[in-house]
C-alpha atoms as a PDB file:
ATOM      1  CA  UNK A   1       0.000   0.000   0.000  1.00  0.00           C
ATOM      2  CA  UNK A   2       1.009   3.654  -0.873  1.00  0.00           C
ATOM      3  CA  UNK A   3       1.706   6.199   1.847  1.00  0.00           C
ATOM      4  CA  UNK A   4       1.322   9.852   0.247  1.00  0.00           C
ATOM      5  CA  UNK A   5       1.741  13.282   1.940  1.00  0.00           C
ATOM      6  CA  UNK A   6       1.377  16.194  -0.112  1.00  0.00           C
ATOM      7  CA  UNK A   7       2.900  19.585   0.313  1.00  0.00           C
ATOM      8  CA  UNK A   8       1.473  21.578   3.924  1.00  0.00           C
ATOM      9  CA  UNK A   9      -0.376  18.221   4.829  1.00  0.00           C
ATOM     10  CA  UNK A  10       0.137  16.673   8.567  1.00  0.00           C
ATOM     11  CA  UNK A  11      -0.499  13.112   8.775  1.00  0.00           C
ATOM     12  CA  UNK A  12      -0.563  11.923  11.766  1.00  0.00           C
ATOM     13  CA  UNK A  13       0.173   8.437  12.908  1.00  0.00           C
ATOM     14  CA  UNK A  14      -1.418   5.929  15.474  1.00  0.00           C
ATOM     15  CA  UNK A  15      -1.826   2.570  17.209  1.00  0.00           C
ATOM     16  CA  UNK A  16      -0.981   1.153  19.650  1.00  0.00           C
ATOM     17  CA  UNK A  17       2.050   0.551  21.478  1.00  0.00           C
ATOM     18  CA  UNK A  18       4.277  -1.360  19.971  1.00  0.00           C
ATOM     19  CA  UNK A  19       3.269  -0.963  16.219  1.00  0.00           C
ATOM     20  CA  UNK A  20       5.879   0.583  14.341  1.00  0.00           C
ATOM     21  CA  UNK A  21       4.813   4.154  14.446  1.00  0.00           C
ATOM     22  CA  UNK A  22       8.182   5.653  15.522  1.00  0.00           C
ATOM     23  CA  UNK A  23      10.533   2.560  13.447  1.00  0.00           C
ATOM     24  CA  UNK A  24       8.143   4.553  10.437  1.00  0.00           C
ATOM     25  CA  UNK A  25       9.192   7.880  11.307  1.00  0.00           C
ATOM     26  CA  UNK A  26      13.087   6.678  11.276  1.00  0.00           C
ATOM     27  CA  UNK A  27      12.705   5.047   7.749  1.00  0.00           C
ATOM     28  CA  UNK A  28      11.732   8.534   7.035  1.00  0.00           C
ATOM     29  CA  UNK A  29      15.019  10.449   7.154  1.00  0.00           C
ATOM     30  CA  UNK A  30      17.043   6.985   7.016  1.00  0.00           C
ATOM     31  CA  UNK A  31      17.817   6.979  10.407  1.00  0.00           C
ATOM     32  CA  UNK A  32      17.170   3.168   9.697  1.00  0.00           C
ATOM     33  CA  UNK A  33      16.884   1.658   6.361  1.00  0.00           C
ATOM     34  CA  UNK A  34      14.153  -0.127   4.820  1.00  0.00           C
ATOM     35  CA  UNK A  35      14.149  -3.678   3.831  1.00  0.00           C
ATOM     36  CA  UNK A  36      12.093  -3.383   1.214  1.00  0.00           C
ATOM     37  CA  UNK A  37       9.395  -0.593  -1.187  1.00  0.00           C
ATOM     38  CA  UNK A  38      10.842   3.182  -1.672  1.00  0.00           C
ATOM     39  CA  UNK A  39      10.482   6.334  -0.311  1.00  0.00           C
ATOM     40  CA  UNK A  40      10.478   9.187  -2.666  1.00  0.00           C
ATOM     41  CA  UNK A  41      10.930  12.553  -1.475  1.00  0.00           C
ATOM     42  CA  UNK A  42       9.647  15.643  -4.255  1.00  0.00           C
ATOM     43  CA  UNK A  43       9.767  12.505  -6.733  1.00  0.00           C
ATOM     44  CA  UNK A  44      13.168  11.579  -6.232  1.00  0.00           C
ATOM     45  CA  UNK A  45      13.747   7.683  -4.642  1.00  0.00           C
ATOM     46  CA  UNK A  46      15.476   9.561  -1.513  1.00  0.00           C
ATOM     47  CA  UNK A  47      18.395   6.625  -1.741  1.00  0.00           C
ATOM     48  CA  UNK A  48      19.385   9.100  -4.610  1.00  0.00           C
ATOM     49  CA  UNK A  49      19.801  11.645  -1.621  1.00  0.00           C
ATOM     50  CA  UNK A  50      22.774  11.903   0.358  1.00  0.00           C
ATOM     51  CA  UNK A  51      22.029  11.061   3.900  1.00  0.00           C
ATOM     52  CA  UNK A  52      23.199  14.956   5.666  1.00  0.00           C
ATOM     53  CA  UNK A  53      21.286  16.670   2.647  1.00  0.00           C
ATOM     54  CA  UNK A  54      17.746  14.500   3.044  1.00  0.00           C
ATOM     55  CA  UNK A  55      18.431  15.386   7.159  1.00  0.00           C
ATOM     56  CA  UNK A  56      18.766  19.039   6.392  1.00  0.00           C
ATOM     57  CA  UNK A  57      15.735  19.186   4.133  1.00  0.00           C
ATOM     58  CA  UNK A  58      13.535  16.521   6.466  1.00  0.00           C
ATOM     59  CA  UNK A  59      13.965  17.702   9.631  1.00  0.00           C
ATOM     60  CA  UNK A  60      13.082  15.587  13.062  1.00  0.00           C
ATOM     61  CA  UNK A  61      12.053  16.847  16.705  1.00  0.00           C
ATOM     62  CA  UNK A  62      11.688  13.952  19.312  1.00  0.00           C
ATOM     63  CA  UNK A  63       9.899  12.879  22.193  1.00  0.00           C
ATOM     64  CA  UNK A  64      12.527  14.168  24.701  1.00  0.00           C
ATOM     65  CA  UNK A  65      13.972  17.650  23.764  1.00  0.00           C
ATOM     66  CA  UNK A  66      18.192  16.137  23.608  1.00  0.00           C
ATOM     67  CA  UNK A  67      19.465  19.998  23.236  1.00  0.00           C
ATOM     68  CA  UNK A  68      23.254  19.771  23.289  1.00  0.00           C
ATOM     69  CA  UNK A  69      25.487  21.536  26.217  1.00  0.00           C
ATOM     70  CA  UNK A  70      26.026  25.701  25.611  1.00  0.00           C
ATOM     71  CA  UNK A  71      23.209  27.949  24.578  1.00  0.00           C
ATOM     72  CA  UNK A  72      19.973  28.015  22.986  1.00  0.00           C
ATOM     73  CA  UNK A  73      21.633  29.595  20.111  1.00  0.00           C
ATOM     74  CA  UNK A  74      24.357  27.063  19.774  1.00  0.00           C
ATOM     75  CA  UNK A  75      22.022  24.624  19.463  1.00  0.00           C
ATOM     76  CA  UNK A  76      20.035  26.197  16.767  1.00  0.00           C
ATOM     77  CA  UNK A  77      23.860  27.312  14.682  1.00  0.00           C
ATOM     78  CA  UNK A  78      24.229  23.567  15.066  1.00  0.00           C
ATOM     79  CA  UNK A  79      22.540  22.219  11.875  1.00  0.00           C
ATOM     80  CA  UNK A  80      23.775  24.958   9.225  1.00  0.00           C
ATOM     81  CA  UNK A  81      27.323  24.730  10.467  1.00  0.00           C
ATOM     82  CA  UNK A  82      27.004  21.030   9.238  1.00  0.00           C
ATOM     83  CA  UNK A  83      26.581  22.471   5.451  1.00  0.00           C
ATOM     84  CA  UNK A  84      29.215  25.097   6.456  1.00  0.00           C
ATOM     85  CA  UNK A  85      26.742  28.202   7.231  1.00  0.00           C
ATOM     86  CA  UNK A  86      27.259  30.603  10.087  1.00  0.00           C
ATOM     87  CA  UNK A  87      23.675  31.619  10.953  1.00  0.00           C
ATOM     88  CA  UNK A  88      23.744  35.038  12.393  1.00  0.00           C
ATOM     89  CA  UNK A  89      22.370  37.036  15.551  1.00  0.00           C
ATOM     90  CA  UNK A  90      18.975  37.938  13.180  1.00  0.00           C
ATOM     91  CA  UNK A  91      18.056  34.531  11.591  1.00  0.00           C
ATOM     92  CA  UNK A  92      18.624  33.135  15.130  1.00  0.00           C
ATOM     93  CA  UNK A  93      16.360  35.451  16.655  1.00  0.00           C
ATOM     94  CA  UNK A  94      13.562  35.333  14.098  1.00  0.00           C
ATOM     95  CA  UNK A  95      13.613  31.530  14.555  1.00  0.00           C
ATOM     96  CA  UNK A  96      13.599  32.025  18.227  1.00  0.00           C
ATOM     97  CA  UNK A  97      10.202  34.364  17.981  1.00  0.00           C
ATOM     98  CA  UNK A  98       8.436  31.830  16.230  1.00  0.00           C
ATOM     99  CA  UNK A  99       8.843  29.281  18.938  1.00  0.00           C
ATOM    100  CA  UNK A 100       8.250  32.121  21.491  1.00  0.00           C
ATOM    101  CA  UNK A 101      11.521  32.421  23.021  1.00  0.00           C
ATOM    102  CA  UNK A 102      12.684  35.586  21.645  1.00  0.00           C
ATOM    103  CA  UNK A 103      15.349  37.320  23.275  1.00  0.00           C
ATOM    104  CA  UNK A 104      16.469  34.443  25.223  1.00  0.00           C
ATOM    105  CA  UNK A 105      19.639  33.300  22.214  1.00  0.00           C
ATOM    106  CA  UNK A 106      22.433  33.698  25.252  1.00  0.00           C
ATOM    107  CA  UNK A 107      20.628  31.819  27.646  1.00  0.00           C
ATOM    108  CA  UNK A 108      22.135  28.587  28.901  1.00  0.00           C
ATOM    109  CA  UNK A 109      20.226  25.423  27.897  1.00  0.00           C
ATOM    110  CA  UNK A 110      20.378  23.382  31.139  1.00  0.00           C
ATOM    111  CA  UNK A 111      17.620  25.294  33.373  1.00  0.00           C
ATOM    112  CA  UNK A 112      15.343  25.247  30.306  1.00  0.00           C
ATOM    113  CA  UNK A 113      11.687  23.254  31.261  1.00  0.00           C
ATOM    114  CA  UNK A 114      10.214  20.457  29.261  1.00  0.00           C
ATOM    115  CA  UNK A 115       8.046  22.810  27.336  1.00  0.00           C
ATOM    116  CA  UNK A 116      10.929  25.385  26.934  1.00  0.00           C
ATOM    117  CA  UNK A 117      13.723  22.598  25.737  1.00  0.00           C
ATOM    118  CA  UNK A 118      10.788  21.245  23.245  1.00  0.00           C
ATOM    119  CA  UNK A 119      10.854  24.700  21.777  1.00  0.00           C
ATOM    120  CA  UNK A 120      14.168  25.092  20.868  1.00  0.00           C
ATOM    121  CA  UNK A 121      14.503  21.625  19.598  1.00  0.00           C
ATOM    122  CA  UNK A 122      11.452  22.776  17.228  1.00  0.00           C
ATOM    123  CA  UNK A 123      13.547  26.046  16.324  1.00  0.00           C
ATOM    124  CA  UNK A 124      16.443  23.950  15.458  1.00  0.00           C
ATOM    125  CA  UNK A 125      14.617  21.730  13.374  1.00  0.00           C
ATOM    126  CA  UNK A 126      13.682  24.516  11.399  1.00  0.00           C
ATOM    127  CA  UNK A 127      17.167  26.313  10.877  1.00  0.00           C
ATOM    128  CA  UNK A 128      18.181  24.336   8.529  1.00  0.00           C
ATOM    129  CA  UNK A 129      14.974  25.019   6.333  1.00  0.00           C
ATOM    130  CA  UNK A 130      13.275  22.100   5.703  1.00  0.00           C
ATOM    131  CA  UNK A 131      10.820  21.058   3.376  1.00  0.00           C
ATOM    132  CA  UNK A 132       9.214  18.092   5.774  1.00  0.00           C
ATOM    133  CA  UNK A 133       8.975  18.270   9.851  1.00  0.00           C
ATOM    134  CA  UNK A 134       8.802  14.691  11.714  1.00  0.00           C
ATOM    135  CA  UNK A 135       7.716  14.334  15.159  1.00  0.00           C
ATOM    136  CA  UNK A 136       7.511  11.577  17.005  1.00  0.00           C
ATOM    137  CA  UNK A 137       5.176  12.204  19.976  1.00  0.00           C
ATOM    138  CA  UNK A 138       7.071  15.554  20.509  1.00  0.00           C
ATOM    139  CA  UNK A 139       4.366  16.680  23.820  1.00  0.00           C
ATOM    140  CA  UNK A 140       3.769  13.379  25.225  1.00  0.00           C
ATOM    141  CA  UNK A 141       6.761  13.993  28.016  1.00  0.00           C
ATOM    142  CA  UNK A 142       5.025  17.421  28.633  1.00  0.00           C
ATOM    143  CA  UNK A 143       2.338  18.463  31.177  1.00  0.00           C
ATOM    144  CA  UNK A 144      -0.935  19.163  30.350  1.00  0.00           C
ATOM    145  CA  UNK A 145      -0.316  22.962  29.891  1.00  0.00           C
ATOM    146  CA  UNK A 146       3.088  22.794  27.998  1.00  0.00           C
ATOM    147  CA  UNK A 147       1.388  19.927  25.652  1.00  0.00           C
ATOM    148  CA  UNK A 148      -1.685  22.691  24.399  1.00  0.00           C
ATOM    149  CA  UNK A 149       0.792  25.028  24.504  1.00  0.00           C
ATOM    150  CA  UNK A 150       3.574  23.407  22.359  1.00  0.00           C
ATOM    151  CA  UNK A 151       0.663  21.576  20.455  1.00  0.00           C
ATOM    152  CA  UNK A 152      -0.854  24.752  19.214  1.00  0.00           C
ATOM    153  CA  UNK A 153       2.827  26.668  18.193  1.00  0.00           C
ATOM    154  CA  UNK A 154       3.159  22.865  16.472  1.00  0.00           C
ATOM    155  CA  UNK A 155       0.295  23.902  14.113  1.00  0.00           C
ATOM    156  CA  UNK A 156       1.832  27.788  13.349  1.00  0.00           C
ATOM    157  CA  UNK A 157       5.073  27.001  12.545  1.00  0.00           C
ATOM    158  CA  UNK A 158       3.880  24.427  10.072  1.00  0.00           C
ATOM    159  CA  UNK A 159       1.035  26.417   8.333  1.00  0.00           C
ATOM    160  CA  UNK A 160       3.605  29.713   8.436  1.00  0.00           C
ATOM    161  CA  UNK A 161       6.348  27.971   6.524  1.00  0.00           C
ATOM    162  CA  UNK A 162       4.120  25.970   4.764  1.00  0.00           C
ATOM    163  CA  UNK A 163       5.668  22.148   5.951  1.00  0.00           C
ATOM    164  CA  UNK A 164       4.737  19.152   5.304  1.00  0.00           C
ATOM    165  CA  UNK A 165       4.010  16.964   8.692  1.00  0.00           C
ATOM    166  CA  UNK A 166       4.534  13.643   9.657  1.00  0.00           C
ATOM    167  CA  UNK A 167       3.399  13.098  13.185  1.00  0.00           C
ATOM    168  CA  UNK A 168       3.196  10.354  15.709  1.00  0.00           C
ATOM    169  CA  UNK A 169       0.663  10.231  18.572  1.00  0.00           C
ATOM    170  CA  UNK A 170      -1.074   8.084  20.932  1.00  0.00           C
ATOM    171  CA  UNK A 171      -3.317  10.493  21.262  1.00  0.00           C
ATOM    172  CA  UNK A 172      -6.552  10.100  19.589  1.00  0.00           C
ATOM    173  CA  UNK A 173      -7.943  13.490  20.660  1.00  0.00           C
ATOM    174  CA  UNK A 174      -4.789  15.196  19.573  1.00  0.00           C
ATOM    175  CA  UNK A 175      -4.975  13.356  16.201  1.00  0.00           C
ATOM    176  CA  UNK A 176      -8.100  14.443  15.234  1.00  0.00           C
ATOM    177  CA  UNK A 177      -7.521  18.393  16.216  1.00  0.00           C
ATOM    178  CA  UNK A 178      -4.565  18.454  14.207  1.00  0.00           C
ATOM    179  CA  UNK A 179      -4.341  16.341  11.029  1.00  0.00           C
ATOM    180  CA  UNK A 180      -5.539  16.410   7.584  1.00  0.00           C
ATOM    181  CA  UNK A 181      -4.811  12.608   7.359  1.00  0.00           C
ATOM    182  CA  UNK A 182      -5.033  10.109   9.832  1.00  0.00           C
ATOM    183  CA  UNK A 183      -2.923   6.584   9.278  1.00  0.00           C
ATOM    184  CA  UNK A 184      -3.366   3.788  12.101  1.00  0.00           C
ATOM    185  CA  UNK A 185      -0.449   0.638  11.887  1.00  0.00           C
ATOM    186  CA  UNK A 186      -0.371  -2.378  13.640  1.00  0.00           C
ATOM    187  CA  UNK A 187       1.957  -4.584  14.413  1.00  0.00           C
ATOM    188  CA  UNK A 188       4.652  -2.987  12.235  1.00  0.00           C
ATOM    189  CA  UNK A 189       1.523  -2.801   9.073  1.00  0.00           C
ATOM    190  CA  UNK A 190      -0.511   0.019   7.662  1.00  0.00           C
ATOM    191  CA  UNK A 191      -3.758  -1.045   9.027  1.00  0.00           C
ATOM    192  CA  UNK A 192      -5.697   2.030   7.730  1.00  0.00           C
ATOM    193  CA  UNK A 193      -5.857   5.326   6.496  1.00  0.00           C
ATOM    194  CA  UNK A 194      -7.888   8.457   5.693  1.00  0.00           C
ATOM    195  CA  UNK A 195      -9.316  11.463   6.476  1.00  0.00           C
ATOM    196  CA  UNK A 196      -9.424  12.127  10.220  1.00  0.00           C
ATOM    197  CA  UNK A 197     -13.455  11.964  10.585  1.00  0.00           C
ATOM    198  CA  UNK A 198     -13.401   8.379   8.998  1.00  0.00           C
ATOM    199  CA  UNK A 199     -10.574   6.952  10.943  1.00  0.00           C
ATOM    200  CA  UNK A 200     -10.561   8.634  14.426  1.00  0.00           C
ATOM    201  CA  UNK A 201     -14.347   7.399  14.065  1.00  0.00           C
ATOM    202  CA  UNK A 202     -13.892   3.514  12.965  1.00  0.00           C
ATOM    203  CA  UNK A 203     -10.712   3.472  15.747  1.00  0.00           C
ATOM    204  CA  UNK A 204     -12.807   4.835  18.574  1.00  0.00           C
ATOM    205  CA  UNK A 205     -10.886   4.632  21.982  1.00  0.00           C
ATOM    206  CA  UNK A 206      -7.783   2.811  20.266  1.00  0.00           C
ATOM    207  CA  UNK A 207      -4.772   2.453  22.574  1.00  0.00           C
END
């Protein structure tokens, strides 16, 4: 069966635990490889891509927020120093803004909270300008103010840069307010999927 996003969709993914969602996500930017079928990325099989370029252009935020030791704006000059780019003060602080930490570049990243450190790893992900965003359950380690809270920014920053999503959730409810498609696997298979009001419907309290 075909998987297809289109350009400024978010699919999100669910089942239960167990089923693959996150292994899907890796095969994604080739943090694993597949055994088998082809992922194309803007038409091209992305095996045709060098790993470091597909990375830049598909960029990944996690469950946990792993920010490395310094500053928040080390962490976002990170990714473009990999392709040999100095991002400045400006870009850095523009990013910053859109994740709602402006002002706060020099800041250490050690003291940051769950919500905060899940911001900048979102900021990061987007320095390098990427076409595609992948997050794999990226509020599930938050409470339940940080998780509306980063939920919500989730949803700007992907409609103001015009992304394409790939999400996993457990989260039925959090499915439903923010996908345009909806695919359920199972035991490492594509059981299902569709528009959210036909699948968040059939799958009813799925867990």
């Amino acid at each position: 069966m075909t998987v297809d996003v289109r350009k400024g969709e978010v699919l999100v993914i669910v089942g239960p635990s167990g089923a693959g969602k996150s292994s899907f996500l890796r095969l994604l930017n080739r943090l694993d490889e597949p055994t088998g079928g082809t992922v194309r990325f803007e038409g091209r099989d992305y095996k045709e891509i060098p790993p470091p370029e597909l990375r830049r252009r598909v960029g990944m935020v996690t469950q946990t927020a792993f920010l490395f030791p310094g500053t928040i704006a080390d962490n976002l000059r990170f990714g473009p120093l990999q392709q040999g780019i100095e991002l400045a003060a400006e870009p850095i602080e523009a990013l910053l803004s859109q994740v709602g930490l402006g002002g706060r570049a020099g800041e250490g990243v050690a003291h940051l909270s769950g919500g905060e450190a899940q911001r900048v790893s979102l900021a990061r992900a987007l320095a390098t300008k990427p076409a595609v965003l992948l997050l794999d359950e990226p509020t599930s380690a938050l409470d339940a103010d940080a998780k509306d809270e980063v939920e919500r920014l989730i949803l700007t920053v992907v409609r103001r840069n015009d992304l394409t999503c790939v999400m996993v959730s457990h989260d039925l409810a959090q499915a439903a307010r923010v996908a345009d498609q909806v695919m359920v696997m199972n035991k490492g298979r594509l059981a299902k999927i569709g528009k959210v009001s036909e699948v968040i419907n059939a799958e009813g309290n799925l867990r």
